[in-house]
N, C-alpha and C. Protein backbone atom coordinates (compact mmCIF):
# COMPACT_ATOMS: atom_id res chain seq x y z
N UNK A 1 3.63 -27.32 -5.44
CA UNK A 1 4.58 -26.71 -6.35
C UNK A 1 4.72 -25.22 -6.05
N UNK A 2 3.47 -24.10 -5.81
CA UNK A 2 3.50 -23.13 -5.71
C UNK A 2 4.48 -23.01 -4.41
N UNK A 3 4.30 -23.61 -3.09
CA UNK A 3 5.01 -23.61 -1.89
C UNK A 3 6.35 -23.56 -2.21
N UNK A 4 7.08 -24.23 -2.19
CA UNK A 4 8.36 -24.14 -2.72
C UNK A 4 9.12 -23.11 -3.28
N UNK A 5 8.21 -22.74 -4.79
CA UNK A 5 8.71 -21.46 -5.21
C UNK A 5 8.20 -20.00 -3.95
N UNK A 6 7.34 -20.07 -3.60
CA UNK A 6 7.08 -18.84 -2.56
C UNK A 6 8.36 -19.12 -1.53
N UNK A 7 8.43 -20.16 -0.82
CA UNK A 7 9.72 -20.15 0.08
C UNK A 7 10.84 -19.84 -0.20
N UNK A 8 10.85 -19.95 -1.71
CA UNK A 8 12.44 -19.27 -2.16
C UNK A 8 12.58 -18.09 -2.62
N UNK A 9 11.40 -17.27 -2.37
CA UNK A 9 11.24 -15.78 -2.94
C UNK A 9 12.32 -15.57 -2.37
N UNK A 10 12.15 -15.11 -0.85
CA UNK A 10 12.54 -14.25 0.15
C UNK A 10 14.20 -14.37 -0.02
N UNK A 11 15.05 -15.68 -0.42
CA UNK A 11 16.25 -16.18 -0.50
C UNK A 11 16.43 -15.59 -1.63
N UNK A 12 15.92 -15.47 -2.97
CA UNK A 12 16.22 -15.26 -4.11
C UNK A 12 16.14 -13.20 -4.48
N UNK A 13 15.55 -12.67 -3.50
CA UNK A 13 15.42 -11.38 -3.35
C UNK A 13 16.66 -11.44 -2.29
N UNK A 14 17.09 -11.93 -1.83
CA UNK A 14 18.37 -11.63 -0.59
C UNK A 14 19.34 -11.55 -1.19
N UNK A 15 19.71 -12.52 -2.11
CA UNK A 15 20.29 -12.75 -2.70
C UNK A 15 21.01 -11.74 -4.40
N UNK A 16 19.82 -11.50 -4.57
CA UNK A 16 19.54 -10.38 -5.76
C UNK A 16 19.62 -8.87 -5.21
N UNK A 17 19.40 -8.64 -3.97
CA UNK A 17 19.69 -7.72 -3.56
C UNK A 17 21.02 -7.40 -2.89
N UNK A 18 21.38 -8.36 -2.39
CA UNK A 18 23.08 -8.16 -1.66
C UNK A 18 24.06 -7.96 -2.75
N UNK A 19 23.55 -8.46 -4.23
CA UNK A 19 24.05 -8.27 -5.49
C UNK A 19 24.72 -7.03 -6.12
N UNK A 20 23.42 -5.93 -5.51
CA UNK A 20 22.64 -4.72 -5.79
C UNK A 20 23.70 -3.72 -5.31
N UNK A 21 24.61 -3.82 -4.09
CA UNK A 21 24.80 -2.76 -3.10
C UNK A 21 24.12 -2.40 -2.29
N UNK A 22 23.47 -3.48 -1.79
CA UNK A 22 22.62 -2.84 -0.76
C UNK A 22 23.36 -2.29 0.44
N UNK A 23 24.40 -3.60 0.66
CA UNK A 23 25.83 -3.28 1.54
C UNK A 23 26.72 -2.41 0.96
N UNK A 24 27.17 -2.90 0.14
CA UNK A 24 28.69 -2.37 -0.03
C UNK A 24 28.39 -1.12 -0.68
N UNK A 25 27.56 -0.41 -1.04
CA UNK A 25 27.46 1.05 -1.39
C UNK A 25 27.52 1.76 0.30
N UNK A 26 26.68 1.72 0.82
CA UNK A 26 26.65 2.58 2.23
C UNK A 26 28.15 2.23 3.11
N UNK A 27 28.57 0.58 3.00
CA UNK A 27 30.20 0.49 3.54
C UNK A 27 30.59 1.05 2.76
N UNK A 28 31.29 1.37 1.59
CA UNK A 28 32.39 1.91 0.65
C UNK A 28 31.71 3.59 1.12
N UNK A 29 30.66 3.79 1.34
CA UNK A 29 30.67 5.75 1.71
C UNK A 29 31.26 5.93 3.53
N UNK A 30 31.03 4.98 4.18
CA UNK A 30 31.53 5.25 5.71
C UNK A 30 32.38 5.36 5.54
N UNK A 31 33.25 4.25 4.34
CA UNK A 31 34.80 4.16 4.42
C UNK A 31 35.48 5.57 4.19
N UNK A 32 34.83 6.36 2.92
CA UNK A 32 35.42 7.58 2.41
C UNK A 32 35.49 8.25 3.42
N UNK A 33 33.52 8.42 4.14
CA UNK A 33 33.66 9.79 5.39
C UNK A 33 34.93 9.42 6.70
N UNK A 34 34.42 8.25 6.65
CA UNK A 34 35.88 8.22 8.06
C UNK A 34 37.33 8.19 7.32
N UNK A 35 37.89 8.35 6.23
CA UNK A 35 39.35 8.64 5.47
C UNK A 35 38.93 10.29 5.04
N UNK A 36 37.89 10.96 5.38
CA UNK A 36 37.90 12.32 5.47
C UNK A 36 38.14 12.98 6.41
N UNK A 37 37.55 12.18 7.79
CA UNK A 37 37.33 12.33 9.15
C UNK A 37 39.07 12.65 9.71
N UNK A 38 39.76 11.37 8.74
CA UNK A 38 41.52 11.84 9.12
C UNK A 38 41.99 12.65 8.62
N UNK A 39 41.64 12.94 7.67
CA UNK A 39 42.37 14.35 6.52
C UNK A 39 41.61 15.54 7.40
N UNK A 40 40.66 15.75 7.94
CA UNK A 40 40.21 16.84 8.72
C UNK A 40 40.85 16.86 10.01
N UNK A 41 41.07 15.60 10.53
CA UNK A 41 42.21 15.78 11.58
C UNK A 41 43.53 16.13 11.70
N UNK A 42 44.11 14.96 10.49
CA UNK A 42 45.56 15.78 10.51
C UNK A 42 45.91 17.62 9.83
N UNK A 43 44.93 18.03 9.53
CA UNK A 43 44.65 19.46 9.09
C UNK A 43 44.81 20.42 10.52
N UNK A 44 43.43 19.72 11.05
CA UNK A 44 43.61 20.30 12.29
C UNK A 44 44.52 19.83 13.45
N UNK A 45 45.81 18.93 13.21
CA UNK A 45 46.34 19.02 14.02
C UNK A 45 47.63 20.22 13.88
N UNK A 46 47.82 20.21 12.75
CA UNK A 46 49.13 21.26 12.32
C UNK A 46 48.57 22.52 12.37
N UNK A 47 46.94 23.03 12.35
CA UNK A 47 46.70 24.22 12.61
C UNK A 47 46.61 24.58 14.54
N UNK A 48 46.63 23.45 15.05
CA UNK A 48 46.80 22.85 16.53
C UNK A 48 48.27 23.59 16.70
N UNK A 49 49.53 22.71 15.94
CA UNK A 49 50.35 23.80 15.98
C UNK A 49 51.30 25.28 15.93
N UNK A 50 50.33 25.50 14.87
CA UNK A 50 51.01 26.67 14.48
C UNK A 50 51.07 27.60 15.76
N UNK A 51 49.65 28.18 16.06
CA UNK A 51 50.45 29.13 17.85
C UNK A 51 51.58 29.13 18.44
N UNK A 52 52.09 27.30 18.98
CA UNK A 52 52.77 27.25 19.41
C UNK A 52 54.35 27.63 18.47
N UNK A 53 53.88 27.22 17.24
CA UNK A 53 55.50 28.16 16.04
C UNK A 53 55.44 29.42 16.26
N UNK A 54 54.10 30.39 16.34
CA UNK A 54 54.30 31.78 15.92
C UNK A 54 54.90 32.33 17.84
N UNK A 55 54.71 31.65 18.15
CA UNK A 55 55.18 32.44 19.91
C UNK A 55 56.45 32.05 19.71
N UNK A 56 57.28 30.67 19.58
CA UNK A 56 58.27 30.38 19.48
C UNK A 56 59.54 31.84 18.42
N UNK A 57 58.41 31.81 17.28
CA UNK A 57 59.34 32.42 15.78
C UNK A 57 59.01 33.68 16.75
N UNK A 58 57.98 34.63 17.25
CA UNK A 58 57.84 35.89 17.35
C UNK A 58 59.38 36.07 18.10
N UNK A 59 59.24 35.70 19.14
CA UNK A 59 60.50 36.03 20.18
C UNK A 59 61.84 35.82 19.72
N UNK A 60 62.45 35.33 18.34
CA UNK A 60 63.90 35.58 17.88
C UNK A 60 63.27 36.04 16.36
N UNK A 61 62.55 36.24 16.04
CA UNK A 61 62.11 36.54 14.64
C UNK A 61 61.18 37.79 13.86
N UNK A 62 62.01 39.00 14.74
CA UNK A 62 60.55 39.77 15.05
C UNK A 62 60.52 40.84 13.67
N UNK A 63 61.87 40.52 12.95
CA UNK A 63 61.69 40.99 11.43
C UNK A 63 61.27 40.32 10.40
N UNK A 64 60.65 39.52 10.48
CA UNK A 64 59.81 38.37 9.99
C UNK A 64 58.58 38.64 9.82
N UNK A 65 57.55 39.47 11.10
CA UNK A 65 56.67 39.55 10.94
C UNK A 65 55.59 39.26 10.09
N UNK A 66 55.90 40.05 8.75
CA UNK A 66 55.16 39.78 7.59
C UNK A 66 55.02 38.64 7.69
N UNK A 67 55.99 37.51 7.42
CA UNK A 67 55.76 36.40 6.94
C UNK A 67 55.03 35.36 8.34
N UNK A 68 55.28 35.68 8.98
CA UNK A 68 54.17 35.34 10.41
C UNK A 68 53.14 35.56 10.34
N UNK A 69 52.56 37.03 10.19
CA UNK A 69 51.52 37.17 9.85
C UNK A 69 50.77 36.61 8.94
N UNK A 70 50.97 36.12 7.95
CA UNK A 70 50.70 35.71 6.12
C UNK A 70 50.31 34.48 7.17
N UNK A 71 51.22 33.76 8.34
CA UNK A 71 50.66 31.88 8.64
C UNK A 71 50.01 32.26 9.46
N UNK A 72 49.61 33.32 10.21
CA UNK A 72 48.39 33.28 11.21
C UNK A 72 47.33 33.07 10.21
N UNK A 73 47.07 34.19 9.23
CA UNK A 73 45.95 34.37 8.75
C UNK A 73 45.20 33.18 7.79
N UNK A 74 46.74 32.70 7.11
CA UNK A 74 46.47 31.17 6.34
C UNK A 74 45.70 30.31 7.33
N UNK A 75 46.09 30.44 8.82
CA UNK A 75 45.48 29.36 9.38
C UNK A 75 44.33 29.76 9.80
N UNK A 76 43.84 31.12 10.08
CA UNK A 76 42.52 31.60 10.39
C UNK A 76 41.73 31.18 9.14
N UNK A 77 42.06 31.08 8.27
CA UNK A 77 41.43 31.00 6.61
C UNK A 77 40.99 29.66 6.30
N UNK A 78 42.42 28.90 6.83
CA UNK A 78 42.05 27.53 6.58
C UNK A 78 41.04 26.58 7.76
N UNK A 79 41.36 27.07 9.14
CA UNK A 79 40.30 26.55 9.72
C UNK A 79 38.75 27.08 9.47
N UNK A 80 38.75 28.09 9.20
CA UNK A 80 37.48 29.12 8.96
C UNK A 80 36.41 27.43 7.57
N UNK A 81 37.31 27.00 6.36
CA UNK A 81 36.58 26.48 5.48
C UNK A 81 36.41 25.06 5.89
N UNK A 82 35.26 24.24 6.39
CA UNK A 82 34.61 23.59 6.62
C UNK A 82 34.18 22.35 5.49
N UNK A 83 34.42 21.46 5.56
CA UNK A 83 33.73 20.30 4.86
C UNK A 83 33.45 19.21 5.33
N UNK A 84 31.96 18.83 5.36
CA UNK A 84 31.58 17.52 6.05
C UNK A 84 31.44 16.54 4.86
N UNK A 85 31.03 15.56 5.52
CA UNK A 85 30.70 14.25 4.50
C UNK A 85 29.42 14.39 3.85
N UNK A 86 28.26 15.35 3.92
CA UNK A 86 27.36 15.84 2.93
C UNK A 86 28.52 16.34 2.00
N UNK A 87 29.64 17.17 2.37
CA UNK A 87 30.38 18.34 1.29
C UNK A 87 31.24 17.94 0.09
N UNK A 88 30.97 16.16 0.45
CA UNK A 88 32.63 15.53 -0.39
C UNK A 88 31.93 15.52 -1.69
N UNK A 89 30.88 15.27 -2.17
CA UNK A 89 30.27 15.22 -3.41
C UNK A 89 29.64 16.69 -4.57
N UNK A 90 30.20 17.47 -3.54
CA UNK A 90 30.86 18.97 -4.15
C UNK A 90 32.37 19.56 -4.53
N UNK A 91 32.41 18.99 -5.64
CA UNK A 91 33.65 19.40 -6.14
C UNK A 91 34.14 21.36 -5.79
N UNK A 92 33.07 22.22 -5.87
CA UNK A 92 33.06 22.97 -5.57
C UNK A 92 33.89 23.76 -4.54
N UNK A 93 33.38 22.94 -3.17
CA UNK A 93 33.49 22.79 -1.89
C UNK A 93 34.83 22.46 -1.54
N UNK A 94 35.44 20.89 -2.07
CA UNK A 94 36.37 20.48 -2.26
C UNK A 94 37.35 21.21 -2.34
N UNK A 95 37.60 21.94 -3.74
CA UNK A 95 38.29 23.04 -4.07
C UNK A 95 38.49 24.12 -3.12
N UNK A 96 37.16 24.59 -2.68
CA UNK A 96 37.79 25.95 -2.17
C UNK A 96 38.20 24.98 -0.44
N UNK A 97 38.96 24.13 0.44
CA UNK A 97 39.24 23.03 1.42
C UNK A 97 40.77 23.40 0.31
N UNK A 98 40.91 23.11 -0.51
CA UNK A 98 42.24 22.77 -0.56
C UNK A 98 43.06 23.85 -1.12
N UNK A 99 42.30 25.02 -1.12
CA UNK A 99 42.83 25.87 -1.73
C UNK A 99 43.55 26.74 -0.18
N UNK A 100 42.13 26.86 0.54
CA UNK A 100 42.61 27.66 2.13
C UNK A 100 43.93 26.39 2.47
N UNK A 101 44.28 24.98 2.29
CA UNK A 101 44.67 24.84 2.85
C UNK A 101 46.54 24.60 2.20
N UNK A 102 46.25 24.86 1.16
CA UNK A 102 47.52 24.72 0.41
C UNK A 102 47.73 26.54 0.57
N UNK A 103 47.27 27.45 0.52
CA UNK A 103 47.46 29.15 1.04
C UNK A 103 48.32 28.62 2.61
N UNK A 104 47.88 27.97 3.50
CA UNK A 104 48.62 27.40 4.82
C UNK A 104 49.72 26.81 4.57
N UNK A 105 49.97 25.88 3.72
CA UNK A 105 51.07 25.33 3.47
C UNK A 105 52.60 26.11 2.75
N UNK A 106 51.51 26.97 1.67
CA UNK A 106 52.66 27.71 0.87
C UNK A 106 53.15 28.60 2.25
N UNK A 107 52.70 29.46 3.19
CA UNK A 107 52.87 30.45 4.16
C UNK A 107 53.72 29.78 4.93
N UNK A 108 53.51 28.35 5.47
CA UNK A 108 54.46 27.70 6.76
C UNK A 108 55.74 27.42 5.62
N UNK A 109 55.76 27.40 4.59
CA UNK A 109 56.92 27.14 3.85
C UNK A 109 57.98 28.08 3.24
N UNK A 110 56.86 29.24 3.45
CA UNK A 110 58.14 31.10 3.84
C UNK A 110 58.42 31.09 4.38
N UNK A 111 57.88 30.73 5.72
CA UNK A 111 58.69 30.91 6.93
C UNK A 111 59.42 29.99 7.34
N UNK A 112 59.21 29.07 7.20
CA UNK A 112 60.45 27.81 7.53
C UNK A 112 62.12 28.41 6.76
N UNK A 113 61.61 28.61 5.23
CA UNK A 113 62.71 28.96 4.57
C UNK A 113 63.58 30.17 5.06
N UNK A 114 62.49 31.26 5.78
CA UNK A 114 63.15 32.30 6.42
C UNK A 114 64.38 32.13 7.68
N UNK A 115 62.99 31.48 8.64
CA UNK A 115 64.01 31.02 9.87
C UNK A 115 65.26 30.79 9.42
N UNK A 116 65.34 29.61 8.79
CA UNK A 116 66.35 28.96 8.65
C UNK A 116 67.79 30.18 8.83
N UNK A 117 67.80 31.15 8.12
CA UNK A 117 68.44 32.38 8.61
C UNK A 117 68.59 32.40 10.00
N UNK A 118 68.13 32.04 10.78
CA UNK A 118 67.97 32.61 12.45
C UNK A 118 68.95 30.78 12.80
N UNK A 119 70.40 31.13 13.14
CA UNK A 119 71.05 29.73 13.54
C UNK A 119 70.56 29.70 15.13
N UNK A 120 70.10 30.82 16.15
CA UNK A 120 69.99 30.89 17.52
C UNK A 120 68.60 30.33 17.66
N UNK A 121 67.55 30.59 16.59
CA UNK A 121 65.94 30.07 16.54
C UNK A 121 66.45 28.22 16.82
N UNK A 122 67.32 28.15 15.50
CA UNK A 122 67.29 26.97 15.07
C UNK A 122 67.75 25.72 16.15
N UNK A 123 68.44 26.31 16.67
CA UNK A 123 69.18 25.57 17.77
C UNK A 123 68.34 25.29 18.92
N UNK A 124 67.23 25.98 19.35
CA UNK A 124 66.56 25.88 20.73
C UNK A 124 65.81 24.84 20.21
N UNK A 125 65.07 24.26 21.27
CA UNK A 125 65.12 22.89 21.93
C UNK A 125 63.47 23.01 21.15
N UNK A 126 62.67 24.39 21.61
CA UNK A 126 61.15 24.30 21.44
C UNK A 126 61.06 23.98 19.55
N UNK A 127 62.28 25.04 19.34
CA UNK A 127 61.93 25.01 17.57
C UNK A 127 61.82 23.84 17.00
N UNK A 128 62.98 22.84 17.50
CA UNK A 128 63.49 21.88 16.94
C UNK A 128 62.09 20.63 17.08
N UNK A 129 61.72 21.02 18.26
CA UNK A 129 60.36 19.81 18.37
C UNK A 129 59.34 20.45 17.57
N UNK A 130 58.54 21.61 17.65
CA UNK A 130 57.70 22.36 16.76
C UNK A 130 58.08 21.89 15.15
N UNK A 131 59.08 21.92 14.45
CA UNK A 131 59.58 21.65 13.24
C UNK A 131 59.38 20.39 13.00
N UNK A 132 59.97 19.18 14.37
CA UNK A 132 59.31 17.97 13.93
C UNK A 132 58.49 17.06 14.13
N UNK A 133 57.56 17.96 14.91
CA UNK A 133 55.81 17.67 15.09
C UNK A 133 54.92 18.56 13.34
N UNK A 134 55.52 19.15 13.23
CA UNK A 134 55.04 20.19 12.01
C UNK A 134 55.11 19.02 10.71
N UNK A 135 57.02 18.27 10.37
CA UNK A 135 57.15 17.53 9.79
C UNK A 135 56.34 16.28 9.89
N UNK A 136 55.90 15.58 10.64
CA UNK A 136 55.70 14.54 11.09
C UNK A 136 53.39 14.77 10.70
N UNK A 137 53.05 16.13 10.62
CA UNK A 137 51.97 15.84 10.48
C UNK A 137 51.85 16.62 9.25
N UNK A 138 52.60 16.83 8.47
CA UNK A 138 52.89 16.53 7.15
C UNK A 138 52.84 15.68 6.38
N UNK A 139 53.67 14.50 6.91
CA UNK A 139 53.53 13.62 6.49
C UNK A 139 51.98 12.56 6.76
N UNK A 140 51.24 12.34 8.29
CA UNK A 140 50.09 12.57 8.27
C UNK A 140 49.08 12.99 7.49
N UNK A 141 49.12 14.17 6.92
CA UNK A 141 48.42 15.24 6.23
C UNK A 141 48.43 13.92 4.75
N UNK A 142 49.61 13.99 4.04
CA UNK A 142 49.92 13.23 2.66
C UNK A 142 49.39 11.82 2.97
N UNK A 143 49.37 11.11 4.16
CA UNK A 143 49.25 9.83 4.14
C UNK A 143 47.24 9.63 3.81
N UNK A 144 46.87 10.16 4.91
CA UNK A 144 45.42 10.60 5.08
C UNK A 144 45.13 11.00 3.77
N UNK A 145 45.87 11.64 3.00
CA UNK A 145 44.92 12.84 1.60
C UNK A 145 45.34 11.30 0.66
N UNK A 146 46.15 10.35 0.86
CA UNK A 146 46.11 9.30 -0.29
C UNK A 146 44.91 7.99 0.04
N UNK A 147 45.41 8.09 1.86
CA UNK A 147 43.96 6.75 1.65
C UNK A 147 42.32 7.38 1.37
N UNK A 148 42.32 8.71 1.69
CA UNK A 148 41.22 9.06 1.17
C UNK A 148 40.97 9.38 -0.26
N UNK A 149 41.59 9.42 -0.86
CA UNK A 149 41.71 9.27 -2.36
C UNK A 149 41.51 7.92 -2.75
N UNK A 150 41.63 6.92 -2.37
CA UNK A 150 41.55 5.46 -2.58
C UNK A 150 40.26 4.86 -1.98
N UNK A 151 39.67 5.82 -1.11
CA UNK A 151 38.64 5.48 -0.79
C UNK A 151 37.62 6.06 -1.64
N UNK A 152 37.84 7.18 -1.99
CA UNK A 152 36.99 7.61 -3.36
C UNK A 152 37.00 7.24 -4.34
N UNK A 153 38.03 6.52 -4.71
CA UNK A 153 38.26 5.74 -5.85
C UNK A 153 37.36 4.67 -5.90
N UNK A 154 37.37 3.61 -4.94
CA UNK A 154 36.76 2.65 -4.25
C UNK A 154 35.36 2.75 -4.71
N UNK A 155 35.05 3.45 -3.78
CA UNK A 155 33.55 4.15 -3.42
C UNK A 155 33.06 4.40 -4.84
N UNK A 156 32.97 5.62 -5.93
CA UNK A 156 33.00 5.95 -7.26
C UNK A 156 33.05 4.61 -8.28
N UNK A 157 33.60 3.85 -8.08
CA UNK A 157 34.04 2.80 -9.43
C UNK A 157 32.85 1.77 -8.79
N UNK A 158 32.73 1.32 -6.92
CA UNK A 158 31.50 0.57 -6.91
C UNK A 158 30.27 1.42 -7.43
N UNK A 159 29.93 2.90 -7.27
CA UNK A 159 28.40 3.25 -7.47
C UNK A 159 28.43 3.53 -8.97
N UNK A 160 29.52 2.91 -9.54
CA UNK A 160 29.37 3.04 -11.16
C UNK A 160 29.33 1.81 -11.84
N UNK A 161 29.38 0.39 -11.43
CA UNK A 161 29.68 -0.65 -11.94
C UNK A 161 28.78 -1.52 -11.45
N UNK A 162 28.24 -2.51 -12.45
CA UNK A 162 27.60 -3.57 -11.92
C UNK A 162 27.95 -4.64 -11.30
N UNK A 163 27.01 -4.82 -10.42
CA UNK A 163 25.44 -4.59 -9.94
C UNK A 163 25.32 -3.64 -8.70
N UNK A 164 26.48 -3.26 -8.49
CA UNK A 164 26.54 -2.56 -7.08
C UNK A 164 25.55 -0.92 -8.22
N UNK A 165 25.75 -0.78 -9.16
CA UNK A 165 25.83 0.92 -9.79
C UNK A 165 23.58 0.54 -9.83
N UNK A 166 23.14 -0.49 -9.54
CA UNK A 166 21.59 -0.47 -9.60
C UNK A 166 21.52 -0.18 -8.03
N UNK A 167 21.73 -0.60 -7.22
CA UNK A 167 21.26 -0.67 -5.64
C UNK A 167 21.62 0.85 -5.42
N UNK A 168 22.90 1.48 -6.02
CA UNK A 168 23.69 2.56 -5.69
C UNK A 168 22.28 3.85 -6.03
N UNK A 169 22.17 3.49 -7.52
CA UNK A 169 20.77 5.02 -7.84
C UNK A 169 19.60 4.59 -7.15
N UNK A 170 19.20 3.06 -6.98
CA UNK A 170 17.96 3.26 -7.06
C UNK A 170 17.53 3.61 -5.63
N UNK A 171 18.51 2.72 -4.48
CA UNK A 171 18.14 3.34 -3.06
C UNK A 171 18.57 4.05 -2.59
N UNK A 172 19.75 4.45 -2.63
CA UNK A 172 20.79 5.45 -2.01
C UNK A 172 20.61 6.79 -2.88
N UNK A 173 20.50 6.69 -4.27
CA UNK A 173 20.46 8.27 -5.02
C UNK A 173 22.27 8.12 -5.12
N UNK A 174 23.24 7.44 -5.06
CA UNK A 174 24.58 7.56 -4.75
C UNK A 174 25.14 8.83 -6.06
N UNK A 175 25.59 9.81 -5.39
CA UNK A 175 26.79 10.27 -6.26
C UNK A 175 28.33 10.68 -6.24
N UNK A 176 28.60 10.51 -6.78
CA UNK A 176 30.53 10.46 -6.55
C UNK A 176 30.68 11.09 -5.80
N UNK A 177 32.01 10.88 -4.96
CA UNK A 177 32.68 11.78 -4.19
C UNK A 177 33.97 12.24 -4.46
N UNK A 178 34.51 13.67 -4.60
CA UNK A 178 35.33 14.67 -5.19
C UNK A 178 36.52 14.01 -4.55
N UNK A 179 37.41 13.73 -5.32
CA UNK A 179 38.78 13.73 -4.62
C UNK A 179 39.37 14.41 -4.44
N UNK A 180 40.61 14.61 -3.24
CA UNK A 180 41.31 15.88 -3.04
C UNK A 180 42.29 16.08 -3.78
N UNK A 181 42.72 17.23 -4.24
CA UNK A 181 43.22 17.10 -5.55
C UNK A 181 44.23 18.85 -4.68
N UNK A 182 45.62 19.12 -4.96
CA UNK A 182 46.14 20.10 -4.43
C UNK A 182 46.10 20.96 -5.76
N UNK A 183 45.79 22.39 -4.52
CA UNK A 183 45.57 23.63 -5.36
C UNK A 183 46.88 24.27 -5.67
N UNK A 184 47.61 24.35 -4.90
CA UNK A 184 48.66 25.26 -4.86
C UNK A 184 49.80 25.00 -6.09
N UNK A 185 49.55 26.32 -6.55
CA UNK A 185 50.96 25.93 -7.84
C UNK A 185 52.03 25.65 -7.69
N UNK A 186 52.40 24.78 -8.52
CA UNK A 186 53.83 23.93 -8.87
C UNK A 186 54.09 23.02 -7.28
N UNK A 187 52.72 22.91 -6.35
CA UNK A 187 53.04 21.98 -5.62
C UNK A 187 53.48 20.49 -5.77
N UNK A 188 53.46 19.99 -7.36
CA UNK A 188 53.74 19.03 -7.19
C UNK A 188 55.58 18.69 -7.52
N UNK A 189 56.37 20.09 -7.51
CA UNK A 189 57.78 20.64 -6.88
C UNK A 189 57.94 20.31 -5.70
N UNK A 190 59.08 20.29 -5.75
CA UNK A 190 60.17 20.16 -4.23
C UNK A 190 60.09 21.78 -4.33
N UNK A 191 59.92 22.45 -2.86
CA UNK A 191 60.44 23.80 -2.78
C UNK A 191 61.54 24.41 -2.81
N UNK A 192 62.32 24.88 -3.22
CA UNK A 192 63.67 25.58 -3.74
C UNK A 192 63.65 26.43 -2.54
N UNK A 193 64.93 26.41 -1.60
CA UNK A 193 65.44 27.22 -0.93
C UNK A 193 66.72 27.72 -1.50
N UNK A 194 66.77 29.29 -0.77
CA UNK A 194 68.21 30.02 -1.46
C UNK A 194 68.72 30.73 -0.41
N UNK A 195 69.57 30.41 -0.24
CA UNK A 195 70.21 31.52 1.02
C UNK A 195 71.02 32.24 1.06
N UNK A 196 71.22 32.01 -0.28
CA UNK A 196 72.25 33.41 -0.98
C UNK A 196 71.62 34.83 -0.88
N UNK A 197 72.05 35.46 -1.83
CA UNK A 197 71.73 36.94 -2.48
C UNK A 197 70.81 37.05 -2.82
């Protein structure tokens, strides 16, 4: 009688433990870091571009400056702030990531509005691809900042719910991870251009 029940420990702890999160807590956190891993890429791919805008804008745009300057430095600022997958469970951290990087966004969005003034910028061949490699990892940028939001979602609601929320404290220590959330005011506006007076 004792045999039997000992042979089914090992099944009945496998079992009780796969229950637990033993899995799906550590999968649901890879999932977040690698949907961070893209939001850090498509970041750095549009800061990838900007050089190639400010050489383009310098050479028909050279009363602009200011506002050139303002997207160099946004992008020195924004690559400068750093967040790894230790950093996502610092809201802190989080914040100041989306703050350098919405300061980048508001800046490429003076100057877009400026150019637009310049019909000889607008027309060359380099601008026109720069503008829709710029657009295009924009949209990148938004796609990446939602599945990683869904992956935090994910992630958060398993290390809070049973039975995954026992395996989550007791082996892992699990704690939430910050969603990205935009800093920049009235970003959740369409930007108003005026080309009037």
């Amino acid at each position: 009688m004792r045999r039997p029940v000992l042979a089914l420990t090992p099944v009945v702890m496998a079992v009780a433990l796969s229950g637990c999160g033993m899995n799906s807590v550590p999968t649901a956190e890879e999932n977040v870091n690698a949907k961070w891993a893209d939001v850090q890429a498509a970041y750095q791919r549009r800061a990838n571009l900007i050089p190639n805008l400010e050489a383009t804008v310098k050479g028909a745009a050279a009363s602009e400056k200011a506002i050139l300057t303002d997207v160099v430095n946004a992008r020195a600022k924004a690559t400068s702030v750093q967040v790894n997958s230790a950093d996502l469970s610092d809201p802190a951290k989080m914040q100041q990531f989306a703050q350098a990087q919405g300061q980048l966004s508001g800046s490429l969005s003076r100057l877009l509005a400026n150019v637009e003034a310049y019909p000889n910028l607008k027309s060359q061949d380099n601008f026109q691809t720069l503008m829709s490699q710029l657009e295009a990892t924009e949209n990148r940028i938004n796609i990446a900042i939602g599945d990683y939001n869904k992956a935090v979602q994910a992630y958060n609601t398993r290390i809070r719910t049973f039975p995954d929320a026992i395996g989550a404290k007791v082996f892992y220590g699990a704690k939430p991870k910050a969603p990205y959330q935009a800093t920049t005011p009235g970003a959740e506006n369409a930007p108003k251009v005026n080309f009037g007076a």
